[in-house]
N, C-alpha and C. Protein backbone atom coordinates (compact mmCIF):
# COMPACT_ATOMS: atom_id res chain seq x y z
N UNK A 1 -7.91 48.06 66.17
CA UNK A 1 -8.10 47.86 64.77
C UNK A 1 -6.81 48.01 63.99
N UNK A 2 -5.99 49.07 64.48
CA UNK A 2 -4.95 49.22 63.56
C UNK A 2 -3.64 47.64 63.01
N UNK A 3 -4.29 46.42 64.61
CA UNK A 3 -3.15 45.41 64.16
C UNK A 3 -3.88 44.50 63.18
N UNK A 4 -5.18 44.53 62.80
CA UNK A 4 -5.80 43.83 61.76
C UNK A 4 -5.37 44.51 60.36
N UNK A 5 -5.44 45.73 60.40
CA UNK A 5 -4.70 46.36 59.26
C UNK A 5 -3.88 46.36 58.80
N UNK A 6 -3.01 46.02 59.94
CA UNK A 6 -0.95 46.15 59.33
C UNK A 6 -1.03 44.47 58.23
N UNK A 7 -0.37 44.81 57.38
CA UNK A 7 -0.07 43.75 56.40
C UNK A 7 1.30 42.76 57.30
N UNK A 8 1.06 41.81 57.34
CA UNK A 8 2.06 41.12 57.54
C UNK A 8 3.11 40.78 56.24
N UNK A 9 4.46 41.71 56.73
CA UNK A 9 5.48 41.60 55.84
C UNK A 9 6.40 40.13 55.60
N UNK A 10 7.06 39.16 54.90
CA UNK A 10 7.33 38.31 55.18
C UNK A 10 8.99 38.64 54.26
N UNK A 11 9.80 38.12 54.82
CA UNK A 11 10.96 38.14 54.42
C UNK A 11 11.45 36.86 53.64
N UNK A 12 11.62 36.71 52.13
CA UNK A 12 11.55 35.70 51.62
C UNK A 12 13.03 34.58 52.22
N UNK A 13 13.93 35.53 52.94
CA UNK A 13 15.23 34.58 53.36
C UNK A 13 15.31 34.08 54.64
N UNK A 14 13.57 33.94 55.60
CA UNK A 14 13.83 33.70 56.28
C UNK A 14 12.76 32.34 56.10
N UNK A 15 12.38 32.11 55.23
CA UNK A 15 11.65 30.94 54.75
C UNK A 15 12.13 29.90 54.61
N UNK A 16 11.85 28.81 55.34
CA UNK A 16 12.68 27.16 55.19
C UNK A 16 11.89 26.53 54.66
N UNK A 17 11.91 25.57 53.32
CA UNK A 17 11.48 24.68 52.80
C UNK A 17 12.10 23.41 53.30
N UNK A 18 10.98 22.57 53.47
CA UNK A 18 11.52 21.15 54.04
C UNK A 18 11.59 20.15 53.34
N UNK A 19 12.50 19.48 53.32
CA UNK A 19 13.09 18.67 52.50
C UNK A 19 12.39 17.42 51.88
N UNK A 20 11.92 17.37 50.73
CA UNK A 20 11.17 16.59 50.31
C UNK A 20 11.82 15.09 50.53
N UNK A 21 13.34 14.81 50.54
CA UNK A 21 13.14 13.59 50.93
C UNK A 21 13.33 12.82 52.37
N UNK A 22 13.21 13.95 53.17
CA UNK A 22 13.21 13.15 54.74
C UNK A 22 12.02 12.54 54.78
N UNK A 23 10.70 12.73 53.98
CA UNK A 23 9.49 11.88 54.37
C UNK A 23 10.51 10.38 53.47
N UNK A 24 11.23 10.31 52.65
CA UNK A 24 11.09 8.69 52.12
C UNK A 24 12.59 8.42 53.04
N UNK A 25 13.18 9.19 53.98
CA UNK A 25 13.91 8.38 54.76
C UNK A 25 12.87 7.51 56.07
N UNK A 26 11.92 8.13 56.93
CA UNK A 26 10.86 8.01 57.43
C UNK A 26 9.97 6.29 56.91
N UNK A 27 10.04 6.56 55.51
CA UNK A 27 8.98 5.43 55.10
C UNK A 27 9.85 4.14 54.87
N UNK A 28 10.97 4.64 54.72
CA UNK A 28 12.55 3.74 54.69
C UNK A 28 12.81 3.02 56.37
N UNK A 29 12.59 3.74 57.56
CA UNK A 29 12.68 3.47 58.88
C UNK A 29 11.47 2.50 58.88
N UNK A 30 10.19 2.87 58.99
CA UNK A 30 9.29 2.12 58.79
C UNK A 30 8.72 0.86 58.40
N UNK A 31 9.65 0.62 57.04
CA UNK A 31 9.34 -1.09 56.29
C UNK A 31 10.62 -1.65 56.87
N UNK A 32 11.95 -0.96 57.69
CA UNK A 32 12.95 -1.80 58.25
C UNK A 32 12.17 -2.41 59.55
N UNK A 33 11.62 -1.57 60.01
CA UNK A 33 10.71 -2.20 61.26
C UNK A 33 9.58 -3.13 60.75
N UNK A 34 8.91 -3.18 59.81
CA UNK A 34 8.25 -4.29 59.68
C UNK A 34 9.04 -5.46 59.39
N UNK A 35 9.71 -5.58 58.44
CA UNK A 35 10.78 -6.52 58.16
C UNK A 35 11.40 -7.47 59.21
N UNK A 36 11.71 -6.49 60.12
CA UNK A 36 12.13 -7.46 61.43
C UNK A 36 11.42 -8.27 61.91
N UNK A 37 10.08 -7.22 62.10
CA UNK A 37 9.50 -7.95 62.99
C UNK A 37 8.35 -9.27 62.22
N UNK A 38 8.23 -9.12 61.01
CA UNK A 38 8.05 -10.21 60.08
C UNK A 38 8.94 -11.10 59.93
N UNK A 39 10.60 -11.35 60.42
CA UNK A 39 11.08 -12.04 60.61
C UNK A 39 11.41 -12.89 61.91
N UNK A 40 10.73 -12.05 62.95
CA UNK A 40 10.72 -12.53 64.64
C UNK A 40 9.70 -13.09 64.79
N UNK A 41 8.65 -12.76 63.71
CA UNK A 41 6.92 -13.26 64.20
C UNK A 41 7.18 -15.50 63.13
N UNK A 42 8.40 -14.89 62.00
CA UNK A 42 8.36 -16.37 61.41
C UNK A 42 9.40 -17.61 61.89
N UNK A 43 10.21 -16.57 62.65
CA UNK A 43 11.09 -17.81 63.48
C UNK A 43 10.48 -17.94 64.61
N UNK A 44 9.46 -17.03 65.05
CA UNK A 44 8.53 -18.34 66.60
C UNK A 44 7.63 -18.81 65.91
N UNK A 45 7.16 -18.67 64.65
CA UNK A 45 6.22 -19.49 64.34
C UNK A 45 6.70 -21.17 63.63
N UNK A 46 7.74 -20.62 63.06
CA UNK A 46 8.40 -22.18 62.76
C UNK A 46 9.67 -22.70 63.45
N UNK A 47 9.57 -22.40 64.26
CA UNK A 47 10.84 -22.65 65.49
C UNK A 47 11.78 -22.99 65.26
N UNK A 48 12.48 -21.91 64.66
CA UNK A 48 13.59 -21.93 63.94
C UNK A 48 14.70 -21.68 65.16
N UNK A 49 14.18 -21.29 66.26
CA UNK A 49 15.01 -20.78 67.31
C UNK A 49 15.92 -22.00 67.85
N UNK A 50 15.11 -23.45 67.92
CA UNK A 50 15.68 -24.44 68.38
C UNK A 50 16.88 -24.91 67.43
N UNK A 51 17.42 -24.07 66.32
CA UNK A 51 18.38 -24.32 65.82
C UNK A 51 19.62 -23.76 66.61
N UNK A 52 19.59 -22.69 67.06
CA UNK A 52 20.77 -21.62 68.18
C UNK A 52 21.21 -22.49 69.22
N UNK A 53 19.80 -23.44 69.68
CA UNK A 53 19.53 -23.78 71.15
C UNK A 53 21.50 -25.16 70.94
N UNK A 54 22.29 -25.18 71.51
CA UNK A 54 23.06 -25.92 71.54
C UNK A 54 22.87 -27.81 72.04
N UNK A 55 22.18 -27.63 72.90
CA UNK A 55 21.71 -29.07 73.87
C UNK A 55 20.31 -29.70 72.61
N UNK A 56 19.56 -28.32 71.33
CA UNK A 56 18.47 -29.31 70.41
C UNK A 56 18.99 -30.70 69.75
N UNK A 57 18.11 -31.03 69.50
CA UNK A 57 18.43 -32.52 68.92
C UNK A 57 17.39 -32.49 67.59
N UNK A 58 17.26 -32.39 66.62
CA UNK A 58 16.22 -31.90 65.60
C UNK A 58 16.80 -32.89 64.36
N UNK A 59 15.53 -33.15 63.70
CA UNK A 59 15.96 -34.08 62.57
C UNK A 59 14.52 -33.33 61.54
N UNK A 60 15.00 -33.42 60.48
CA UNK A 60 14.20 -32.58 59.57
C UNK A 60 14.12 -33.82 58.04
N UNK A 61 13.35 -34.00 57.63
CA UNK A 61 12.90 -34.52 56.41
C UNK A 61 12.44 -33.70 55.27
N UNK A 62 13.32 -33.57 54.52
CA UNK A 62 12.66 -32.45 53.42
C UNK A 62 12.79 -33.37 51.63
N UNK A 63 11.74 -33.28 51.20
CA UNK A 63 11.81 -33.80 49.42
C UNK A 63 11.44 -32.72 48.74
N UNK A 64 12.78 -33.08 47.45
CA UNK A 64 12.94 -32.19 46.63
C UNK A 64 13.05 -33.10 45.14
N UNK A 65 12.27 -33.10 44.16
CA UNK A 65 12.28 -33.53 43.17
C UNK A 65 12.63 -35.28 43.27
N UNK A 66 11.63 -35.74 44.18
CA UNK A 66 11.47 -37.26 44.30
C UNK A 66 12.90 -37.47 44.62
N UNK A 67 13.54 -36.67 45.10
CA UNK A 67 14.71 -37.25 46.47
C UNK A 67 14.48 -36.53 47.96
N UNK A 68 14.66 -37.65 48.57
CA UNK A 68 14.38 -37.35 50.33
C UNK A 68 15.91 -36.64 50.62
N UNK A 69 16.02 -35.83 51.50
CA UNK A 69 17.13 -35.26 52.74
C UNK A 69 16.71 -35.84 53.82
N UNK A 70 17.42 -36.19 54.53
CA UNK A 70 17.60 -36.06 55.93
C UNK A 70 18.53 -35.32 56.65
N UNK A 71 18.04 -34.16 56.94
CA UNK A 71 18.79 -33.12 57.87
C UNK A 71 19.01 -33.60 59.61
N UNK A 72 19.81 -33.81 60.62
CA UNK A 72 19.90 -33.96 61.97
C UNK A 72 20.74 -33.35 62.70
N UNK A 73 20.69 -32.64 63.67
CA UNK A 73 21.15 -32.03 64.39
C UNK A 73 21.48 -32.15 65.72
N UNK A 74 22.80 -32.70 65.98
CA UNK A 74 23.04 -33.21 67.78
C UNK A 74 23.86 -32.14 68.06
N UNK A 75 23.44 -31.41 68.89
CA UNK A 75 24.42 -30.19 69.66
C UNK A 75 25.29 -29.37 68.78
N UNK A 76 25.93 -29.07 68.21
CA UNK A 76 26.38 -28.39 67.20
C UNK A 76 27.00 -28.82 65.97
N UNK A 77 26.90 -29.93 65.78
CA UNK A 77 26.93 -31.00 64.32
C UNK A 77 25.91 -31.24 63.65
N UNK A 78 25.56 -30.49 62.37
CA UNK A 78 24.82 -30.95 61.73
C UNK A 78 24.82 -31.86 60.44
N UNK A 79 24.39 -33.05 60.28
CA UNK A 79 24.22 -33.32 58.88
C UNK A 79 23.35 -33.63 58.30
N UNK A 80 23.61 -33.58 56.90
CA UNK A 80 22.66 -34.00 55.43
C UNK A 80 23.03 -35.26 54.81
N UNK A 81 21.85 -36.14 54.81
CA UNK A 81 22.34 -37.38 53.97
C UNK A 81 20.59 -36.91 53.33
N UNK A 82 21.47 -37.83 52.05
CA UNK A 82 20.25 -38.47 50.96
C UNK A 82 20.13 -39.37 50.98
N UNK A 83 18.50 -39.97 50.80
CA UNK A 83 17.71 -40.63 50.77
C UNK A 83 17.26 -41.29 48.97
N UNK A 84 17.83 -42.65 49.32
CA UNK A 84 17.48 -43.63 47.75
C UNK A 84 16.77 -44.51 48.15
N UNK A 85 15.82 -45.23 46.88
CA UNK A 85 15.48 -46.50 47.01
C UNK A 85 15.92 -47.63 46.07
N UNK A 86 17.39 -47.04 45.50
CA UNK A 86 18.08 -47.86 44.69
C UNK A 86 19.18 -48.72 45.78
N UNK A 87 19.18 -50.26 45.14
CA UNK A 87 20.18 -51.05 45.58
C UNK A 87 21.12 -50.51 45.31
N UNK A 88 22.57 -50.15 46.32
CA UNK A 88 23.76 -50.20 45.89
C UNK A 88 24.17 -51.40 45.09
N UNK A 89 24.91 -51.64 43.72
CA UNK A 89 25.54 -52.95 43.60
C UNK A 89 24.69 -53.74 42.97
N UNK A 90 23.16 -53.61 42.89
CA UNK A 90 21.82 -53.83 42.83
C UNK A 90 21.70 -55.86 43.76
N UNK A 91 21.69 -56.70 42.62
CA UNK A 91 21.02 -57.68 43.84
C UNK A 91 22.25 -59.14 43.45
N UNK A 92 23.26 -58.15 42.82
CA UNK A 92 24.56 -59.50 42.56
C UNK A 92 25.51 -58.79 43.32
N UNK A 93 26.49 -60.01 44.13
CA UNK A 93 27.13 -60.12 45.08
C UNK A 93 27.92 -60.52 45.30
N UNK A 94 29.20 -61.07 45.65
CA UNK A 94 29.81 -62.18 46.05
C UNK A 94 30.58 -61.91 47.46
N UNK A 95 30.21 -62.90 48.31
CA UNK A 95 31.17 -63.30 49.63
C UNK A 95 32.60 -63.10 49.70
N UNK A 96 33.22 -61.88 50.05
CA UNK A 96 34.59 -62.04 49.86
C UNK A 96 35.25 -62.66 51.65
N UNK A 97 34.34 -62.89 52.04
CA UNK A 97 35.32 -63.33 53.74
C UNK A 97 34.35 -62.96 54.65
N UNK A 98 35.37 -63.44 55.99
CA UNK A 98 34.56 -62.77 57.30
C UNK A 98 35.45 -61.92 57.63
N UNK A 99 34.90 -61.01 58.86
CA UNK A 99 35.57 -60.41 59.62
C UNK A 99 35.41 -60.84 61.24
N UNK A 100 36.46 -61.34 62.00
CA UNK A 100 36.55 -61.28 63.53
C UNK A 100 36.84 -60.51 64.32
N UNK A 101 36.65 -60.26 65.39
CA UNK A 101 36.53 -59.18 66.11
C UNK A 101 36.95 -59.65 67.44
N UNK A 102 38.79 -59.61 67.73
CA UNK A 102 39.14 -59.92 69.11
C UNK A 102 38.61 -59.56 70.23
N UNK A 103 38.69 -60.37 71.55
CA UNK A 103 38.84 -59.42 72.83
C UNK A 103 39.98 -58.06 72.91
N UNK A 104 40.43 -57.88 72.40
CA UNK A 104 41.40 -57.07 72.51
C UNK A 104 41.45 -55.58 71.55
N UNK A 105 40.04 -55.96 70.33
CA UNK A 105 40.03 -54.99 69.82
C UNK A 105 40.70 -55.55 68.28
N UNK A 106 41.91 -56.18 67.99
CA UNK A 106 42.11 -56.73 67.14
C UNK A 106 40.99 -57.16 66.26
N UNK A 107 40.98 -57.01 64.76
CA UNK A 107 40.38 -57.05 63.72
C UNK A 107 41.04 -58.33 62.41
N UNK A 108 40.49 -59.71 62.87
CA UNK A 108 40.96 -60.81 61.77
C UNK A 108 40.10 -61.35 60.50
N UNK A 109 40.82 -60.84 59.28
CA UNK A 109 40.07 -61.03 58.29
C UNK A 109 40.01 -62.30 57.04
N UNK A 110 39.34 -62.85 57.10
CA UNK A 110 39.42 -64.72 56.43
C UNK A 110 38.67 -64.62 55.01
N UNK A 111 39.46 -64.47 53.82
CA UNK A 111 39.27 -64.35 52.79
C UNK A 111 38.25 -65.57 52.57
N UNK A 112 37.87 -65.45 51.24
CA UNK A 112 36.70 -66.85 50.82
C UNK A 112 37.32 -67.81 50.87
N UNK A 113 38.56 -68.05 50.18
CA UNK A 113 39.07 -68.77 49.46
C UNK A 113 39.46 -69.75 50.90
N UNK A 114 40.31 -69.30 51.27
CA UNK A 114 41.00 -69.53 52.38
C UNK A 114 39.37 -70.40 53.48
N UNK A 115 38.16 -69.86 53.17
CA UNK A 115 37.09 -70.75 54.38
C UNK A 115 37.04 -72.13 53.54
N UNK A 116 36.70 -72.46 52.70
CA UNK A 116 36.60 -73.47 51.65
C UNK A 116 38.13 -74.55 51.88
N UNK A 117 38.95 -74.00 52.49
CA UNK A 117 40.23 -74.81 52.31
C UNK A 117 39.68 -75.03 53.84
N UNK A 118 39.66 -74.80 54.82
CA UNK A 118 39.47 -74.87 56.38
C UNK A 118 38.21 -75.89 56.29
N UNK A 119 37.00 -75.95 55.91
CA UNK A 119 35.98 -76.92 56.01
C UNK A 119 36.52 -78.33 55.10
């Protein structure tokens, strides 16, 4: 009976209070791990991976305010062209010549003027 009796003495300097903000370093570890893995679960879902892949071949179509992109991708070159349905120049023209094209690679160019004198 006598150890139910003894008062337990407590020494106030040997008391550790714990640090109120290691729980929001904790909840800080926590949403970094979701984060990731909300970003690993959206690049296999939109296979974004085949962009890394070197040998992909990927062509992407994207519209943005009634203009088309065309994004394409051959091995580590990518480009962007835009997409019109305007005539360059619209539908007036004029014939300035031909162009020939040697066996040899040579490039001969025959102004208008100059076909009109030949016929």
């Amino acid at each position: 009976m006598k150890y139910l009796k003894r008062k337990h003495q407590t020494n106030s300097k040997n008391i550790v209070l714990e640090d109120p903000m290691s729980s929001v370093a904790n909840l800080f570890d926590v949403a970094l791990v979701f984060i990731v893995a909300l970003f690993l679960s959206l690049m296999s879902a939109y296979q974004i991976l085949d962009f890394f892949n070197p040998e992909s071949e990927i062509t992407i179509m994207k519209k943005t305010n009634e203009q088309w992109h065309i994004i394409t991708k051959k091995g580590k070159k990518i480009e962007a062209k835009k997409v019109t349905n305007r005539k360059i120049g619209g539908d007036q023209g004029v014939k300035l010549g031909i162009a020939y094209k040697l066996n040899n690679g040579q490039v001969i160019y025959i102004p208008e003027e100059q076909l009109n004198e030949i016929e």
